[in-house]
Protein backbone atom coordinates (compact mmCIF):
# COMPACT_ATOMS: atom_id res chain seq x y z
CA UNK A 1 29.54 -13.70 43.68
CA UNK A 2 29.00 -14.69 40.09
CA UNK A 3 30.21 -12.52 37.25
CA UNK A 4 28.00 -11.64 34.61
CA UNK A 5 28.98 -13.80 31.40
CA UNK A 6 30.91 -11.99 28.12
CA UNK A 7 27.72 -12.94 26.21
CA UNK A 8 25.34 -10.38 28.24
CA UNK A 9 27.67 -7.76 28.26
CA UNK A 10 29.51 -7.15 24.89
CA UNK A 11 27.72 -7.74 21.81
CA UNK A 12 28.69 -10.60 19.90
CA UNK A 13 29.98 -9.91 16.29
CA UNK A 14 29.32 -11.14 13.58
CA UNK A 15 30.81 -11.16 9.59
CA UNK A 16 28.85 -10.39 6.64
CA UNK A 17 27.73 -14.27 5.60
CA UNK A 18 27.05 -15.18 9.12
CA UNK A 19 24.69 -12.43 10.03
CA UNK A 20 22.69 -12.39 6.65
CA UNK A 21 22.31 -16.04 7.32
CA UNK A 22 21.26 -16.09 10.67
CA UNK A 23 18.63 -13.05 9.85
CA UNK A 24 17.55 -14.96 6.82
CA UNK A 25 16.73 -17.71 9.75
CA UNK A 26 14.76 -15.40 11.33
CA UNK A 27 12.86 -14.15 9.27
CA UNK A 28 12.31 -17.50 8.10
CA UNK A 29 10.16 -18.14 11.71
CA UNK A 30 8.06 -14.58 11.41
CA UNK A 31 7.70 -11.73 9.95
CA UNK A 32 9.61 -9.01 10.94
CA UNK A 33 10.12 -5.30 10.05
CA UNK A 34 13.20 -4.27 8.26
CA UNK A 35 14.13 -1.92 10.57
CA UNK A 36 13.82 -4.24 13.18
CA UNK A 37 16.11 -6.42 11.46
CA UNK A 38 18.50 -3.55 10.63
CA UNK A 39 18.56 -2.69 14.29
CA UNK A 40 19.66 -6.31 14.94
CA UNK A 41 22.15 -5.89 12.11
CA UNK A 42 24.41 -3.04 13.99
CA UNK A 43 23.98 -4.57 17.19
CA UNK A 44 25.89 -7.60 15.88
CA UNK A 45 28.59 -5.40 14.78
CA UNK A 46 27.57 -5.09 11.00
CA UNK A 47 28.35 -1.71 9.23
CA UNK A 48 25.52 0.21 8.24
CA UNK A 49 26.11 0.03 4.70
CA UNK A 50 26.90 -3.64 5.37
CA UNK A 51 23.44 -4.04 7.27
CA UNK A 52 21.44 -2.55 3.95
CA UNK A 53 23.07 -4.63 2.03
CA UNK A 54 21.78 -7.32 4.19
CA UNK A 55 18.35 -6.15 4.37
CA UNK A 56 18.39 -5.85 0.14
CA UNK A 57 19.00 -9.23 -0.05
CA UNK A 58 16.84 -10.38 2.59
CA UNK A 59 13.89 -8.30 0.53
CA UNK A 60 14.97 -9.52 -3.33
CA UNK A 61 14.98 -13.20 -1.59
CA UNK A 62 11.69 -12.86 -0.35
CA UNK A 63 12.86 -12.87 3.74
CA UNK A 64 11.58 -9.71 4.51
CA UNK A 65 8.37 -8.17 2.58
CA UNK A 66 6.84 -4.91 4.32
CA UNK A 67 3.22 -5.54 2.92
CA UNK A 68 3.48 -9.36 4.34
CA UNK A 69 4.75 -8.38 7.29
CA UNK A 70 2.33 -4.92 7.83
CA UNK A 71 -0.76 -7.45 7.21
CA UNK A 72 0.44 -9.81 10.18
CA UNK A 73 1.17 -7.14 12.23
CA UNK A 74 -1.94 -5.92 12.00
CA UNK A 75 -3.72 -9.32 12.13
CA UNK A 76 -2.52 -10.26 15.46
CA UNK A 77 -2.59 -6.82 17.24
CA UNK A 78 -6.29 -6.48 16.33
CA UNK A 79 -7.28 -10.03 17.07
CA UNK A 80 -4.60 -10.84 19.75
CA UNK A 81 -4.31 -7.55 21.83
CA UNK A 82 -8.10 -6.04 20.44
CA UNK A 83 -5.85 -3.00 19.43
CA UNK A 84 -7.98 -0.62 16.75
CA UNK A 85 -6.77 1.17 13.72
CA UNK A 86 -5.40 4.20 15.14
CA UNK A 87 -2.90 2.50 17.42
CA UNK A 88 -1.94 -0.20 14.80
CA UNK A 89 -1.22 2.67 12.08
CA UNK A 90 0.42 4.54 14.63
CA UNK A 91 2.97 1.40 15.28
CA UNK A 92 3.53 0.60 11.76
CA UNK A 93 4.66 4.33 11.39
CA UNK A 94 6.87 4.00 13.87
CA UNK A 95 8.62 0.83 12.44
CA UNK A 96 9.26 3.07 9.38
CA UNK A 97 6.09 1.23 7.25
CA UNK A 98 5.37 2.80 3.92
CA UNK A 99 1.81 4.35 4.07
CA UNK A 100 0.48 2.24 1.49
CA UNK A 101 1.48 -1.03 3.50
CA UNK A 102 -0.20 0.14 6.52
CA UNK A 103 -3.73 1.64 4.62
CA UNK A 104 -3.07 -2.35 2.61
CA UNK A 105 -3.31 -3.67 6.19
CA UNK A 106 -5.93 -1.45 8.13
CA UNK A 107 -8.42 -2.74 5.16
CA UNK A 108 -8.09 -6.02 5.60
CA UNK A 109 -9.29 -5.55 9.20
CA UNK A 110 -13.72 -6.45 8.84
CA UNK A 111 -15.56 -3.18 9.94
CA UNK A 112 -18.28 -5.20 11.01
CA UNK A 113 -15.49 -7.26 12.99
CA UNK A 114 -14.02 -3.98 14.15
CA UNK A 115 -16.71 -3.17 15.27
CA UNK A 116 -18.21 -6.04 17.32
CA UNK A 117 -14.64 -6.24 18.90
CA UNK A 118 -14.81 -2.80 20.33
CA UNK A 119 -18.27 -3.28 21.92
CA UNK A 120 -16.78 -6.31 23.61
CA UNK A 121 -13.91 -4.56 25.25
CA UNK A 122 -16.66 -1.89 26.24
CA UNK A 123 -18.91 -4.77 27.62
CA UNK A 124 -15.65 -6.04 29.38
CA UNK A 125 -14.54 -2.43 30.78
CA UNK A 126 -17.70 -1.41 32.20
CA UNK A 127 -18.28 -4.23 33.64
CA UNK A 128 -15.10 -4.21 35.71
CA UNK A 129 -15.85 -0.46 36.66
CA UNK A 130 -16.41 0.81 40.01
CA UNK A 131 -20.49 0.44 40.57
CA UNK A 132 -20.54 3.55 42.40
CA UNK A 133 -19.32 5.41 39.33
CA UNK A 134 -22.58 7.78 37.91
CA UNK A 135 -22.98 7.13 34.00
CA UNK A 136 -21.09 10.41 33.17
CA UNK A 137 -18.40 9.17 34.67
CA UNK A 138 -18.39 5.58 32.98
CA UNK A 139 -19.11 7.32 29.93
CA UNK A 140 -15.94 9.30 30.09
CA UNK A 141 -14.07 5.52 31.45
CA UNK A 142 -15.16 3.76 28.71
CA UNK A 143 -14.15 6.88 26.22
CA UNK A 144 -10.52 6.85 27.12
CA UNK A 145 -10.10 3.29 27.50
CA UNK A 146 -11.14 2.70 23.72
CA UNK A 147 -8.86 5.79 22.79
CA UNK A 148 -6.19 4.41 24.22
CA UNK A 149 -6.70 1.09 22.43
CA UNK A 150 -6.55 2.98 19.48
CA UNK A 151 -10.45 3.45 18.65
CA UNK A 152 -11.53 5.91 16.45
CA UNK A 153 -13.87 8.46 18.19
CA UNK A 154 -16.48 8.69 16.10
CA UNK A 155 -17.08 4.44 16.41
CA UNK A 156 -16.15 4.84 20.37
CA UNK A 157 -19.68 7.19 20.93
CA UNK A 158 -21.83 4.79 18.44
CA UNK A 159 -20.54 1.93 20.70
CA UNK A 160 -21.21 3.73 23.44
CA UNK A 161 -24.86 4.88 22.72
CA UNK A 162 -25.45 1.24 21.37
CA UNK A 163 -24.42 -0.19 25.13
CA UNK A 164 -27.16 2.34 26.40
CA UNK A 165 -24.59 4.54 28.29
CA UNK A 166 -25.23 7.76 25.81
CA UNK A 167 -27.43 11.08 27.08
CA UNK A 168 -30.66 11.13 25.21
CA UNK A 169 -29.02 13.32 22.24
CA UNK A 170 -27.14 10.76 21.69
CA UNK A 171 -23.67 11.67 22.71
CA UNK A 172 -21.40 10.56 25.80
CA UNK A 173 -21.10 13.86 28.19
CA UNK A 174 -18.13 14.61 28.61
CA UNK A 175 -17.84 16.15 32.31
């Protein structure tokens, strides 16, 4: 039977000039959060006053730039994964993004774009829905699908009614 190797199993550790450089070389390739990077910091075996350090001089040095790196983010999750607003700010928050980074990045996303997008993923949901469903029920499909992408509700009904799938008031039923 084959042993696992040391690498998998223990973390390797690193000293101070070795890990800065070989984040620096990361974050040379892409953008990445700082607190990602800090993360990778203390799994190397840096000190946490060591890994700030780090992540200072990665930031005066240009590496690391939360605005840069909140734009991108946003940028490919909208236009890769067709993730909306909600779920993108909701991510950045969670990667410890300042507020004003995120609200930088959420503009920079076209409304007209935004919106567009959206009625594509609801063309591309309801199409893959069950035939048998009544409209009250794709309605309420189509409704959490886009909520869990991250839609904003408001934008999800317009959408909807604009598909045709909306009571004559105007609003999805919810049943």
């Amino acid at each position: 039977m084959k042993s696992k190797s040391s690498s998998t199993t223990t973390p390797k550790h690193h000293d101070y000039n070795t890990a800065l450089k070989r984040a620096a070389a990361m974050c040379a390739r892409s953008e990445h959060a700082p607190r990602d990077i800090y993360t990778r910091l203390i799994k190397w075996g840096i000190e946490a006053n060591q890994a700030q350090s780090i992540i200072d001089q990665l930031t005066d040095n240009n590496f690391l730039d939360v605005n840069r790196y909140a734009c991108a983010f946003a940028k490919d999750k909208f236009s890769l994964l067709g993730w909306g607003r909600t779920k993108i700010t909701f991510m950045l928050q969670q990667k410890s993004i300042p507020q004003s980074a995120i609200n930088q990045a959420i503009s920079l996303i076209d409304d007209e774009t935004y919106q567009e997008r959206l009625l594509q993923l609801l063309r591309n949901k309801e199409s893959s829905l069950d035939a048998s469903q009544t409209p009250a029920q794709v309605r309420v499909a189509l409704l959490r699908y886009a909520t869990s992408r991250g839609y904003e509700l408001p934008l999800v009904y317009r959408c909807i009614q604009q598909l045709g799938i909306a009571d004559d008031d105007g609003t999805p039923q919810l049943d």
